[in-house]
C-alpha atoms as a PDB file:
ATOM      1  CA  UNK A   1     -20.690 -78.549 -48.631  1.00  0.00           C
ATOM      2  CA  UNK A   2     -22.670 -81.255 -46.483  1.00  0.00           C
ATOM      3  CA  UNK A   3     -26.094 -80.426 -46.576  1.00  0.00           C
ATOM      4  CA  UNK A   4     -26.251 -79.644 -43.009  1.00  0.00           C
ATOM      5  CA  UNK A   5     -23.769 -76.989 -43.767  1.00  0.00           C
ATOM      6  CA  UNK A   6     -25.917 -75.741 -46.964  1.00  0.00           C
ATOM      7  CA  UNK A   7     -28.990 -75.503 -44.875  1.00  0.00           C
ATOM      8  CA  UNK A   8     -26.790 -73.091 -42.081  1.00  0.00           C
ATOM      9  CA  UNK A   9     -25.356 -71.506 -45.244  1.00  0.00           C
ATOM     10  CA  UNK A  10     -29.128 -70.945 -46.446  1.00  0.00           C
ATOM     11  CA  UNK A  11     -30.308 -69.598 -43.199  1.00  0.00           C
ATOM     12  CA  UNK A  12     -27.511 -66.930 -42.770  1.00  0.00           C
ATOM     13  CA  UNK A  13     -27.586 -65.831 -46.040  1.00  0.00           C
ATOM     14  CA  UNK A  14     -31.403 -65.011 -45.847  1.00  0.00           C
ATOM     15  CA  UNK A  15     -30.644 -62.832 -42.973  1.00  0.00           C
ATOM     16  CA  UNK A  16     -28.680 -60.521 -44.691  1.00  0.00           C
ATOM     17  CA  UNK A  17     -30.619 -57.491 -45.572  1.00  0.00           C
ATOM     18  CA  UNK A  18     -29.614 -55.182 -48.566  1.00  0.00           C
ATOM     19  CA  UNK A  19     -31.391 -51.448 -49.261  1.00  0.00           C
ATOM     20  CA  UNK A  20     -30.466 -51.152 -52.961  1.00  0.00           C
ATOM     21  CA  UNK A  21     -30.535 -48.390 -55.494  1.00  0.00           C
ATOM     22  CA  UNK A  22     -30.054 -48.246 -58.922  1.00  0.00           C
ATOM     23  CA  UNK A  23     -28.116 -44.794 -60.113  1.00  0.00           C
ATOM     24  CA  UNK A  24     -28.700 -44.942 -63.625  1.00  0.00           C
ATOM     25  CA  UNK A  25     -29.172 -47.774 -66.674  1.00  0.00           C
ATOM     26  CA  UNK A  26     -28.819 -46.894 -70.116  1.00  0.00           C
ATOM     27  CA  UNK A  27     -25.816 -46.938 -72.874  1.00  0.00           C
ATOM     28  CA  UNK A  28     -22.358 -44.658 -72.869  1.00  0.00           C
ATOM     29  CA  UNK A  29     -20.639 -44.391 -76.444  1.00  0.00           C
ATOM     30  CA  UNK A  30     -17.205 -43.755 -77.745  1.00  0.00           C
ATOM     31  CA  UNK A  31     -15.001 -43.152 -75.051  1.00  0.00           C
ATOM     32  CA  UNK A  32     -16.148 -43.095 -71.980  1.00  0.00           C
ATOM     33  CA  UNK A  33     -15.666 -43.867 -68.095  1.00  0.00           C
ATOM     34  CA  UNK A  34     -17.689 -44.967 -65.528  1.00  0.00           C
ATOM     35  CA  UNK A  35     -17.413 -45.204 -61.763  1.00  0.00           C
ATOM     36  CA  UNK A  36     -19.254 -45.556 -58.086  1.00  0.00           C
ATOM     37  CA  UNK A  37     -16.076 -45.008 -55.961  1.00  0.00           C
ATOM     38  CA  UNK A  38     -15.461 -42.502 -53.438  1.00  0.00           C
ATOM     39  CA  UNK A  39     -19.477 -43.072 -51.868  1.00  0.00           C
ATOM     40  CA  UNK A  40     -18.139 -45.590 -49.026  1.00  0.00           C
ATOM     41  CA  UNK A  41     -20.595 -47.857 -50.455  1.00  0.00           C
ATOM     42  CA  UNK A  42     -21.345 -51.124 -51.999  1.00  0.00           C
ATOM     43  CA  UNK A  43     -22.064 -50.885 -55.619  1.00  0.00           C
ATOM     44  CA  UNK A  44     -22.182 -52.537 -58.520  1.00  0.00           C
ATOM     45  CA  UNK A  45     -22.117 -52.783 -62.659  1.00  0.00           C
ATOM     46  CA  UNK A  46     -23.714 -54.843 -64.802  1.00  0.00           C
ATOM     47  CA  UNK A  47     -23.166 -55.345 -68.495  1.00  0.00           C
ATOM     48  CA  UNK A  48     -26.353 -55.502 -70.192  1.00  0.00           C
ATOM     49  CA  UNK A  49     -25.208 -55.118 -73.738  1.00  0.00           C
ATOM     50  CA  UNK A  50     -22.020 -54.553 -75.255  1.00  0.00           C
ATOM     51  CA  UNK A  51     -18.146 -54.785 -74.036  1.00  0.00           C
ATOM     52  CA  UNK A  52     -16.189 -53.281 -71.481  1.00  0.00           C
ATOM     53  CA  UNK A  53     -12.790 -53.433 -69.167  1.00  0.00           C
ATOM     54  CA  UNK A  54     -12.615 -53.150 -65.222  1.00  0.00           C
ATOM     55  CA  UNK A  55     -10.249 -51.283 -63.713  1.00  0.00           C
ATOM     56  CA  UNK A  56      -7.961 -51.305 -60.440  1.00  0.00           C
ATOM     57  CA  UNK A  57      -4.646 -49.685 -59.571  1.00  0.00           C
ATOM     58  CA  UNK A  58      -1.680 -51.735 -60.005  1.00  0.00           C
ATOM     59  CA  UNK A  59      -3.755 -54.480 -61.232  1.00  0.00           C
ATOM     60  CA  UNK A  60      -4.869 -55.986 -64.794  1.00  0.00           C
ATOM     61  CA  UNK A  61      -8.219 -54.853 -66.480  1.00  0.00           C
ATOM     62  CA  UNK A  62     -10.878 -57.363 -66.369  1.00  0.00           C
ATOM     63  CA  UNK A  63     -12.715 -57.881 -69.709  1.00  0.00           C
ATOM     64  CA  UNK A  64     -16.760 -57.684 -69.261  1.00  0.00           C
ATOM     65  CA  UNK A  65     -19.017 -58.692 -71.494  1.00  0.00           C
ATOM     66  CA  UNK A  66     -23.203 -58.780 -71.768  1.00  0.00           C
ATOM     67  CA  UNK A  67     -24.445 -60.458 -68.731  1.00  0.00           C
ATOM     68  CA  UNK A  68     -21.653 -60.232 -67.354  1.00  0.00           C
ATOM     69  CA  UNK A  69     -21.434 -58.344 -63.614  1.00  0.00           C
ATOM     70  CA  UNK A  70     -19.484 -56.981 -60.600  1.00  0.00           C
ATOM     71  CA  UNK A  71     -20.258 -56.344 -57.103  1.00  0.00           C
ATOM     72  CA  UNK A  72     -17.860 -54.651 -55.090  1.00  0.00           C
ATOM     73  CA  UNK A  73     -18.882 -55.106 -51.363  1.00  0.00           C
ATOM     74  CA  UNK A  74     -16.190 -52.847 -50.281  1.00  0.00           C
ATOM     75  CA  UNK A  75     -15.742 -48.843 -51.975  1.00  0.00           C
ATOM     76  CA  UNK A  76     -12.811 -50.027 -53.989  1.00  0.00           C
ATOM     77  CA  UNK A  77     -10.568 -47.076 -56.474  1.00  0.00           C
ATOM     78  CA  UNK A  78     -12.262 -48.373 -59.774  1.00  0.00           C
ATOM     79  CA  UNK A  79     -13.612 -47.279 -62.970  1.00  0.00           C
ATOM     80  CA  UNK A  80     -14.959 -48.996 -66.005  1.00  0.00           C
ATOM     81  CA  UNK A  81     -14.293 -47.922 -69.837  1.00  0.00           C
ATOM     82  CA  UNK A  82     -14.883 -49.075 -73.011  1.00  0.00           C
ATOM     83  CA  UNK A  83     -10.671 -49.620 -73.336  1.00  0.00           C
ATOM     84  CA  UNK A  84      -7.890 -51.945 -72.142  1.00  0.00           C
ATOM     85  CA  UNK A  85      -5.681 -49.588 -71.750  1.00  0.00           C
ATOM     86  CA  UNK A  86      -6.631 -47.326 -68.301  1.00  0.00           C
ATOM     87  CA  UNK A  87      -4.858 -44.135 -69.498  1.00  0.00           C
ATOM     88  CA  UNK A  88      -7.226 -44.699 -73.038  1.00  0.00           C
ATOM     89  CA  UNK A  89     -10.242 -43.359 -70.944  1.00  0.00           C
ATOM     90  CA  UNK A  90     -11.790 -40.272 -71.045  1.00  0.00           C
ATOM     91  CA  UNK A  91     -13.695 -38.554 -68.487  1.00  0.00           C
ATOM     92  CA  UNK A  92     -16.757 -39.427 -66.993  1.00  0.00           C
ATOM     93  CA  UNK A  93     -19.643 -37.882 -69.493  1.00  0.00           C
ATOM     94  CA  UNK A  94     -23.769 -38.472 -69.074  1.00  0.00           C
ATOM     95  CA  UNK A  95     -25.110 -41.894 -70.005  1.00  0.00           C
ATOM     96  CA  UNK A  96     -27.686 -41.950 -73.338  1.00  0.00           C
ATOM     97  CA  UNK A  97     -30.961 -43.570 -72.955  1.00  0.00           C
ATOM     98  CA  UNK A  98     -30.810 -47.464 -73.962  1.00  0.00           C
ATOM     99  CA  UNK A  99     -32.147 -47.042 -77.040  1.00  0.00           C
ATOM    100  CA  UNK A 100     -31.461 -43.803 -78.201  1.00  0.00           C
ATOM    101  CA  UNK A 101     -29.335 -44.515 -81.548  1.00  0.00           C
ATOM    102  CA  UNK A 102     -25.629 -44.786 -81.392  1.00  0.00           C
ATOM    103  CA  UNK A 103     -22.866 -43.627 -84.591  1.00  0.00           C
ATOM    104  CA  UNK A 104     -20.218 -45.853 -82.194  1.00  0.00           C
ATOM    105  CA  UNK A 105     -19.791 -48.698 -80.307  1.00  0.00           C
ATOM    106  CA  UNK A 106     -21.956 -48.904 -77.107  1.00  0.00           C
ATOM    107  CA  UNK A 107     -22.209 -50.459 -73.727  1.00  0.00           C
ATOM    108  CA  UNK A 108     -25.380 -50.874 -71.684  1.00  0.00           C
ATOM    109  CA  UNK A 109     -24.758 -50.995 -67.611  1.00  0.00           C
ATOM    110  CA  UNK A 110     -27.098 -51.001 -64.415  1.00  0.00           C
ATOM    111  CA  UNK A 111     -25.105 -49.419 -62.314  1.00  0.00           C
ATOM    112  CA  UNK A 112     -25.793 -48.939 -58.421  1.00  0.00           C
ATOM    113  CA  UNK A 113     -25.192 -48.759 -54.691  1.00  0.00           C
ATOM    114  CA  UNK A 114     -26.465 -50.925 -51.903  1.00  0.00           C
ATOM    115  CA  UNK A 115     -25.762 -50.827 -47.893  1.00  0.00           C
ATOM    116  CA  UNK A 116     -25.990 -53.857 -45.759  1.00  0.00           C
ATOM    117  CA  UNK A 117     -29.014 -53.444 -43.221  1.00  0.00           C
ATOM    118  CA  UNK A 118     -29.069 -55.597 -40.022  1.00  0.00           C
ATOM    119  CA  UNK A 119     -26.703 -55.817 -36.424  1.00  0.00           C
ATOM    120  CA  UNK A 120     -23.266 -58.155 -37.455  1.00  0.00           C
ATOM    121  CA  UNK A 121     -23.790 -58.134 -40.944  1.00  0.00           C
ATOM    122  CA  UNK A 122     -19.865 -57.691 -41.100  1.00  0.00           C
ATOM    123  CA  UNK A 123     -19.437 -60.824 -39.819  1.00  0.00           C
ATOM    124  CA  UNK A 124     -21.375 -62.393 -43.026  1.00  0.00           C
ATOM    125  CA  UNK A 125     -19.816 -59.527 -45.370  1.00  0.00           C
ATOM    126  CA  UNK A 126     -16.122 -59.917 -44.290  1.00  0.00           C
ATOM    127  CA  UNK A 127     -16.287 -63.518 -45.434  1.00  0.00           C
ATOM    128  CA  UNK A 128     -16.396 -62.696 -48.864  1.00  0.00           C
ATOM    129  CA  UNK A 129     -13.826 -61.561 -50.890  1.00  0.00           C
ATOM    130  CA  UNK A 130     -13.676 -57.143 -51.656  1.00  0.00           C
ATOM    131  CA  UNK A 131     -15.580 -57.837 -55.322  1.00  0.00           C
ATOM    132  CA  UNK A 132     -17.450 -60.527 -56.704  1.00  0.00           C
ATOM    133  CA  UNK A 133     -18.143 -61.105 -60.595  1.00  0.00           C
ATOM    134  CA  UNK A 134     -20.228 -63.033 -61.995  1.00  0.00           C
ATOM    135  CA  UNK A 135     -19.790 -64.431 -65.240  1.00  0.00           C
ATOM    136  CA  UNK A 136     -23.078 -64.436 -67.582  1.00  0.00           C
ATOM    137  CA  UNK A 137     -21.249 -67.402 -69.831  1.00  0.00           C
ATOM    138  CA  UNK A 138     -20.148 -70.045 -66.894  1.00  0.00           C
ATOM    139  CA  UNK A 139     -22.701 -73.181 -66.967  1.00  0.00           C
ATOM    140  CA  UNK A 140     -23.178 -72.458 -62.864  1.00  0.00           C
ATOM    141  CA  UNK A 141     -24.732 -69.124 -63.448  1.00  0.00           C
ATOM    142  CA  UNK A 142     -26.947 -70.023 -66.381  1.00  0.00           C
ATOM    143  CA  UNK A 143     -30.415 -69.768 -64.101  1.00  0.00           C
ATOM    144  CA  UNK A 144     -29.235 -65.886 -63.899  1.00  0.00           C
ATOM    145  CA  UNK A 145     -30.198 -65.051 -67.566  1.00  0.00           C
ATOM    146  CA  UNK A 146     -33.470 -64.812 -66.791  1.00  0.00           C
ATOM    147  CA  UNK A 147     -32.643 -62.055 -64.602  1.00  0.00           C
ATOM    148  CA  UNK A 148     -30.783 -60.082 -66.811  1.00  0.00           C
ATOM    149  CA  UNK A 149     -33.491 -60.362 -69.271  1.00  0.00           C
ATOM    150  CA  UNK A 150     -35.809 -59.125 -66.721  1.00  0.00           C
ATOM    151  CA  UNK A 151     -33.580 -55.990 -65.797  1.00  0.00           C
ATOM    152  CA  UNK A 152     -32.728 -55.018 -69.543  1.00  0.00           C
ATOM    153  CA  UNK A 153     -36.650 -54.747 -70.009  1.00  0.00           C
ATOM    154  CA  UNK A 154     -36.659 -52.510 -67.051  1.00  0.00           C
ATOM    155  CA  UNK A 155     -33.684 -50.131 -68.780  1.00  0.00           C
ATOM    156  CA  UNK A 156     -35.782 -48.746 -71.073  1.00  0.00           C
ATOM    157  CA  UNK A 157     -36.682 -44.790 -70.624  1.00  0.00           C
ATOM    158  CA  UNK A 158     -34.745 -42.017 -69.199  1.00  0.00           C
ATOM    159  CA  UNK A 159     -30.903 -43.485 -67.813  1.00  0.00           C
ATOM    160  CA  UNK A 160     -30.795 -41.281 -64.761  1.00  0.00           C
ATOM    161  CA  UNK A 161     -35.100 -42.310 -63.166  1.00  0.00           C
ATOM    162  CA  UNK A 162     -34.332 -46.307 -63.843  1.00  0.00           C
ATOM    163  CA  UNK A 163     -37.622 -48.068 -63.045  1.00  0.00           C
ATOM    164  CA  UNK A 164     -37.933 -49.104 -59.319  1.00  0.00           C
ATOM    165  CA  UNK A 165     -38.274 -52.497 -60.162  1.00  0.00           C
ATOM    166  CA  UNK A 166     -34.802 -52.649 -61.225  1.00  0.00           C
ATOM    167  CA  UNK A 167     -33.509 -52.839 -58.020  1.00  0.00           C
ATOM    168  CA  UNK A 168     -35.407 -55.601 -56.605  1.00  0.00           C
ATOM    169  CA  UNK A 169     -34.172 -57.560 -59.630  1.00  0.00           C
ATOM    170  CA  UNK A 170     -30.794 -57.073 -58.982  1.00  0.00           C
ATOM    171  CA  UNK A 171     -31.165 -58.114 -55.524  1.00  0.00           C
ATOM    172  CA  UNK A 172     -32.185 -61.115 -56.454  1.00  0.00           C
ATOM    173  CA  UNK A 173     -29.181 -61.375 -58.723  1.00  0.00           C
ATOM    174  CA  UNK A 174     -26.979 -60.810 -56.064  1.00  0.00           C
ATOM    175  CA  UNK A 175     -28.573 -63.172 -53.693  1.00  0.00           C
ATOM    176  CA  UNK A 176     -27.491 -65.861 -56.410  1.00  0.00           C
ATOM    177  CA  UNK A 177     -24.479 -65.205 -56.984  1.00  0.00           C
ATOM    178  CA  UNK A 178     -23.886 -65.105 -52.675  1.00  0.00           C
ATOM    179  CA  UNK A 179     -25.342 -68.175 -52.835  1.00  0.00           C
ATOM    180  CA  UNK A 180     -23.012 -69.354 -55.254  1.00  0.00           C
ATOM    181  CA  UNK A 181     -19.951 -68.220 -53.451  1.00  0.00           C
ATOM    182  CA  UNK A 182     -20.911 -69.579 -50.578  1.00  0.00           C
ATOM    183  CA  UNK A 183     -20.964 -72.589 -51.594  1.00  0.00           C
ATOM    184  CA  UNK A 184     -17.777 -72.559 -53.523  1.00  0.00           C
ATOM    185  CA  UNK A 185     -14.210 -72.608 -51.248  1.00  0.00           C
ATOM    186  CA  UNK A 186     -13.132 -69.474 -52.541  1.00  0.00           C
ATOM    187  CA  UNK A 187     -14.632 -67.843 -49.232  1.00  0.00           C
ATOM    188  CA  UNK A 188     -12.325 -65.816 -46.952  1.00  0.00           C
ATOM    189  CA  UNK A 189     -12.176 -65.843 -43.119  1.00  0.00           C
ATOM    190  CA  UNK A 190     -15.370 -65.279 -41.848  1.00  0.00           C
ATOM    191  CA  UNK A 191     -18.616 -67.157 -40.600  1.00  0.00           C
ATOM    192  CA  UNK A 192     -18.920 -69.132 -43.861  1.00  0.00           C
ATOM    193  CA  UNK A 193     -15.526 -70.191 -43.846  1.00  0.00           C
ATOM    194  CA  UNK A 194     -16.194 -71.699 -40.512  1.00  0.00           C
ATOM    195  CA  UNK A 195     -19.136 -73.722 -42.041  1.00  0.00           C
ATOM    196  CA  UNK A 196     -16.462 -75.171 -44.800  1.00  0.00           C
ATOM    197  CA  UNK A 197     -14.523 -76.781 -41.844  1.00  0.00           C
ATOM    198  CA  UNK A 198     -16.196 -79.975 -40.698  1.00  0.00           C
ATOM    199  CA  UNK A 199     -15.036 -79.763 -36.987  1.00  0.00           C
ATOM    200  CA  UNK A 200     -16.882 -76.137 -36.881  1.00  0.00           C
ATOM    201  CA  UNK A 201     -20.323 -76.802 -38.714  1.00  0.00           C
ATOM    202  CA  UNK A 202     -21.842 -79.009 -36.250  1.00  0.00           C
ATOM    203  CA  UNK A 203     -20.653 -76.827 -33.518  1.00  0.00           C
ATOM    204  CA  UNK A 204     -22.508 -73.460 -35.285  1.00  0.00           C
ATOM    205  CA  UNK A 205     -25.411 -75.773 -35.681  1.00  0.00           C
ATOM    206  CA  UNK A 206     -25.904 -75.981 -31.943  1.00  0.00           C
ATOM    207  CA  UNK A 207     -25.097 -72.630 -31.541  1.00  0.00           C
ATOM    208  CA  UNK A 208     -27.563 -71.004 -33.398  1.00  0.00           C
ATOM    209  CA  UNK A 209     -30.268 -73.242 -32.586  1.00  0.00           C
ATOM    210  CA  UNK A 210     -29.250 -72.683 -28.778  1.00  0.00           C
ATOM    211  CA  UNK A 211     -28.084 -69.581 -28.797  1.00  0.00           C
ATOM    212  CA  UNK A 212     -28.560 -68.978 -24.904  1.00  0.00           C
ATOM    213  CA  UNK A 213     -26.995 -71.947 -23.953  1.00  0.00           C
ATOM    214  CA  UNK A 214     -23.449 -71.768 -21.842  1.00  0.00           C
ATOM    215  CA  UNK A 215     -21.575 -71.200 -24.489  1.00  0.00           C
ATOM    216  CA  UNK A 216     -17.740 -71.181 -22.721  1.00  0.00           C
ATOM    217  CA  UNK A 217     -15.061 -71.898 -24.565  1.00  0.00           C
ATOM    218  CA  UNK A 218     -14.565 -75.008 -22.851  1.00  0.00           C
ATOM    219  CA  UNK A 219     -18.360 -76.148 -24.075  1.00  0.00           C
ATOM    220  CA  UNK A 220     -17.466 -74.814 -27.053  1.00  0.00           C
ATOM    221  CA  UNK A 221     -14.045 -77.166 -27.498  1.00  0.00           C
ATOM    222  CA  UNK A 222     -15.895 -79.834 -25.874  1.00  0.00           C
ATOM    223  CA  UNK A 223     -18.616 -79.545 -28.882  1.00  0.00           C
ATOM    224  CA  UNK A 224     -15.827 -79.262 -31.397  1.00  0.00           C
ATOM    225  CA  UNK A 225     -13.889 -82.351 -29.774  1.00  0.00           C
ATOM    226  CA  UNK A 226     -11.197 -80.368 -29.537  1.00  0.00           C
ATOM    227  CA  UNK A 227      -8.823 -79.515 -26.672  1.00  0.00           C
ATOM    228  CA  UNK A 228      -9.559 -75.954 -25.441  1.00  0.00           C
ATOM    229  CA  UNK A 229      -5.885 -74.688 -26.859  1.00  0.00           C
ATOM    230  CA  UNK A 230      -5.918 -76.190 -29.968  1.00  0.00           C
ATOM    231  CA  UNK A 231      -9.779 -74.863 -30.341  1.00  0.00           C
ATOM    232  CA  UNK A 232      -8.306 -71.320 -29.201  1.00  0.00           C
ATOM    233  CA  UNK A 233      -5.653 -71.503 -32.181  1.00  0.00           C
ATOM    234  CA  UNK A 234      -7.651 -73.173 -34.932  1.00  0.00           C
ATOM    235  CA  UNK A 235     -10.902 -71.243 -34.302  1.00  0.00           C
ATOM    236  CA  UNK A 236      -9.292 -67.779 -34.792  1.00  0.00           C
ATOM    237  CA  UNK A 237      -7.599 -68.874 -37.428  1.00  0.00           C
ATOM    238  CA  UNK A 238     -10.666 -69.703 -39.742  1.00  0.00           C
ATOM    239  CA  UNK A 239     -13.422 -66.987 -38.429  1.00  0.00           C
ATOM    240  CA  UNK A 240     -10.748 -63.859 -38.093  1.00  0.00           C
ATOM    241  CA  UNK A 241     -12.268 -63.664 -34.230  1.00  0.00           C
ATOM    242  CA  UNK A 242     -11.555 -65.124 -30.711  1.00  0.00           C
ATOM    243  CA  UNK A 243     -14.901 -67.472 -29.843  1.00  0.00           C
ATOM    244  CA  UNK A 244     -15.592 -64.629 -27.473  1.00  0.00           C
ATOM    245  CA  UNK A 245     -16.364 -61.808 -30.029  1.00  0.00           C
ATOM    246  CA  UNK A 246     -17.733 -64.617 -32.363  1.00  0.00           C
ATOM    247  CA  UNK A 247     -20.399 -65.804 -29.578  1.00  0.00           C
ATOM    248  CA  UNK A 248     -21.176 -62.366 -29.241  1.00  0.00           C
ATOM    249  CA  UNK A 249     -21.571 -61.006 -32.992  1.00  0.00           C
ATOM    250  CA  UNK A 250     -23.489 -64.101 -33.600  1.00  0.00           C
ATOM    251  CA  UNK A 251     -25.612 -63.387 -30.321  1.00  0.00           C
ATOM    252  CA  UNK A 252     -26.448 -59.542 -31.446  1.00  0.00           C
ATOM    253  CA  UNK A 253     -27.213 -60.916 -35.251  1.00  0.00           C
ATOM    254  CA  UNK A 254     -29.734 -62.899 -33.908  1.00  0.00           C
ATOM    255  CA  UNK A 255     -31.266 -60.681 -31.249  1.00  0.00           C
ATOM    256  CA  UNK A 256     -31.075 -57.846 -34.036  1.00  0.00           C
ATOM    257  CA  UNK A 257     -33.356 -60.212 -36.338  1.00  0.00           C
ATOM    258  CA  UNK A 258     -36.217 -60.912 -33.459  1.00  0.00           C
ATOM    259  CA  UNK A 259     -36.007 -56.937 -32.926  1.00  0.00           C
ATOM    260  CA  UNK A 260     -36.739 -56.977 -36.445  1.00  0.00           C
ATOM    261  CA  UNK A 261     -39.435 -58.787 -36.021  1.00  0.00           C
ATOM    262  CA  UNK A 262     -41.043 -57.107 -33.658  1.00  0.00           C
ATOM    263  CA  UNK A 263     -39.965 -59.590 -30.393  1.00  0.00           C
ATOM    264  CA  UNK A 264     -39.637 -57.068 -26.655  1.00  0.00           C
ATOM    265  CA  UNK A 265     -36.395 -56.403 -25.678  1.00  0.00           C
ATOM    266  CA  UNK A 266     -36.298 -58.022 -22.930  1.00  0.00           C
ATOM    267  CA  UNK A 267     -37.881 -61.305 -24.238  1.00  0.00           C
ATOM    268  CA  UNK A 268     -34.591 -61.349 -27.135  1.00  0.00           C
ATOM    269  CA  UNK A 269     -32.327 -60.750 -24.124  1.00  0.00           C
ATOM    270  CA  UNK A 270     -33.121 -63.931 -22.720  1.00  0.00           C
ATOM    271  CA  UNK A 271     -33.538 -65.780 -25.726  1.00  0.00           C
ATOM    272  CA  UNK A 272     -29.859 -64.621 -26.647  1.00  0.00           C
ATOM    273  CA  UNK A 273     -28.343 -65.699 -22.857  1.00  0.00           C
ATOM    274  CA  UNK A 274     -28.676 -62.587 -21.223  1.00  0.00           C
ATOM    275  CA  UNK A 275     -30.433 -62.487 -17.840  1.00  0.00           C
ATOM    276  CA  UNK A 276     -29.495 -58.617 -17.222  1.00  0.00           C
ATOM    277  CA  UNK A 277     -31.644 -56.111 -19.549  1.00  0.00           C
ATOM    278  CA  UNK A 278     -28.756 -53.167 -19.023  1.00  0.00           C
ATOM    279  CA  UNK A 279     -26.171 -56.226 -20.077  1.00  0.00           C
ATOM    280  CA  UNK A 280     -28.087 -57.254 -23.194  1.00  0.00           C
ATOM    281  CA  UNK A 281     -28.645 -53.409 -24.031  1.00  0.00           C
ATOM    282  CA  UNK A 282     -24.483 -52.458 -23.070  1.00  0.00           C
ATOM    283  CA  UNK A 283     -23.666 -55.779 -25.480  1.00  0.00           C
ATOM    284  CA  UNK A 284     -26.477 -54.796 -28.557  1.00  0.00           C
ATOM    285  CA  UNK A 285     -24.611 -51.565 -28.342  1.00  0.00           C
ATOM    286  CA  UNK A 286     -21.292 -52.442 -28.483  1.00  0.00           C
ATOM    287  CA  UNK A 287     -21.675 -55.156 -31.543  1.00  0.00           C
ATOM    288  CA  UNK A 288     -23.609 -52.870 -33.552  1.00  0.00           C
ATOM    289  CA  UNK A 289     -23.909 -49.022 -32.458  1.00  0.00           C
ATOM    290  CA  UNK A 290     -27.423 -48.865 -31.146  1.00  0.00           C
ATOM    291  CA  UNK A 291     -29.202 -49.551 -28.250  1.00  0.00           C
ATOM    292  CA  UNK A 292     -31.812 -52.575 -28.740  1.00  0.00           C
ATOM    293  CA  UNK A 293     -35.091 -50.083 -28.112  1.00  0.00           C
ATOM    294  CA  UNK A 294     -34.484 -47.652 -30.583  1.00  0.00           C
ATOM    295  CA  UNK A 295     -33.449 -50.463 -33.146  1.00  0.00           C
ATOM    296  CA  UNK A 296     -36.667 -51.983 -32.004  1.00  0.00           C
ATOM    297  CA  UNK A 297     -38.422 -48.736 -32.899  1.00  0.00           C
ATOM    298  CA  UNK A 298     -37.016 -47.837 -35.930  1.00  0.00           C
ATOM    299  CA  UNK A 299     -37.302 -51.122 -37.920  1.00  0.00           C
ATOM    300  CA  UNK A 300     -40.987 -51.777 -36.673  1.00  0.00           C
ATOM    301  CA  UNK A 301     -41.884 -47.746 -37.965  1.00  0.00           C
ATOM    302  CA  UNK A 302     -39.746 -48.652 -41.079  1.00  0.00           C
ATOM    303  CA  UNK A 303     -41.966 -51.602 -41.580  1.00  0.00           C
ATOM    304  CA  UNK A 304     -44.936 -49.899 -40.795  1.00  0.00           C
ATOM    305  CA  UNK A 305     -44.615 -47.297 -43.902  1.00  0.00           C
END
């Protein structure tokens, strides 16, 4: 990454928004099995002490060790246990306090859910692959011990009323490890992808510091020196989206942030290109399910509390 394309990296990644929840922290023993499927929710595990194995259909278990973690952005079949072998694994049973003693083997997780907050955030989310892991032993994710250390102090108590804390700190851990990814060229299609290719960047640059400028897809060719065909083809091709529904999910992500913030409606529809209040409002709707008041209203009352 160019630094110009960090900084853009920086800036979108800070306006993702997560509402996170931790389900339960403590230790399972003997045989065991552990998932969050089935909730239509992001969730995650982390391996606080002990060993473990991952597991999807049709594919090979992944081996997880302490500090080791997964985030599944996407409500993936899954299940954890203590085993290799999938068909080893019992049924789910109720996780033991932390330190509560064990006459077996053990494994510690934090495991929880967490929901994406914020108009577009798809377009951020889809670049990334369905699960993330990151690996407590790799040199590039040695700053994220700390963290882990943080959280297992937090484990302590009753496995099913972790402290609130918790969740903040595993926020923060998966904050690092987006910002890891994002930097890395393992990224799907997507908006970051698009910031990987050096005849995009500049282009998003201008866009989201101008975001009501006359953005056609000529301009937008023209910024990308890049016949209008060729931009057409090459575009789609990196993002997943024509540059019309990309103009517009980038649009409603940042009109959905000055909502946020407390901005009027009408003052983000011009900032965003729109000179019709009833086209802003039919455009907010259609990129995120909401009309731009009652978004408006909600997140300033939700801030309020």
């Amino acid at each position: 990454m160019t630094p110009d394309t960090d900084q853009l990296a920086r800036w979108l990644l800070g306006s993702l928004r997560l509402d996170t929840a931790v389900l339960h922290a403590g230790q399972y023993c003997g045989r065991w099995r552990a998932s969050t499927a089935g909730r239509e929710l992001g969730s995650f595990h982390l391996v606080l002490e002990g060993q473990c194995y991952l597991h999807f259909d049709g594919a090979a278990p992944i081996p997880l060790g302490p500090r080791d973690g997964v985030f599944l952005l996407r409500d993936l079949p899954h299940f954890l246990s203590p085993y290799p072998d999938p068909l080893h694994a019992a049924s789910a049973q109720a996780m033991r306090p932390l330190h509560a003693p064990a006459n077996s083997p053990s494994t510690a997780l934090a495991c929880g859910f967490f929901q994406f907050q914020g108009a577009a955030s798809k377009l951020i989310v889809d670049s990334f692959p369905p699960y993330l892991l990151l690996r407590g032993g790799a040199p590039a994710f040695a700053a994220a011990a700390a963290l882990f250390d943080l959280i297992l102090q937090e484990a302590g108590g009753d496995p099913e009323q972790p402290s609130p804390l918790m969740a903040r700190l595993v926020e923060l851990l998966f904050f690092y490890l987006i910002r890891h990814v994002a930097q890395g060229e393992q990224v799907a299609g997507g908006l970051l992808s698009l910031l990987h290719r050096s005849e995009f960047a500049p282009l998003l640059e201008r866009m989201l510091d101008s975001p009501a400028a006359d953005w056609s897809i000529e301009n937008m060719a023209k910024a990308a020196c890049m016949s209008r065909a060729s931009f057409c083809k090459h575009f789609a091709s990196a993002s997943g989206h024509s540059p019309a529904q990309f103009l517009l999910l980038l649009r409603m992500k940042i009109a959905a942030r000055r909502l946020h913030d407390g901005t009027s409606v009408e003052r983000v529809a011009e900032l965003v290109g729109y000179r019709s209040h009833a086209e802003f409002t039919r455009a907010f709707k259609r990129a995120t399910g909401e009309q731009p008041g009652a978004y408006r209203r909600h997140h300033l009352r939700h801030s309020s509390n």
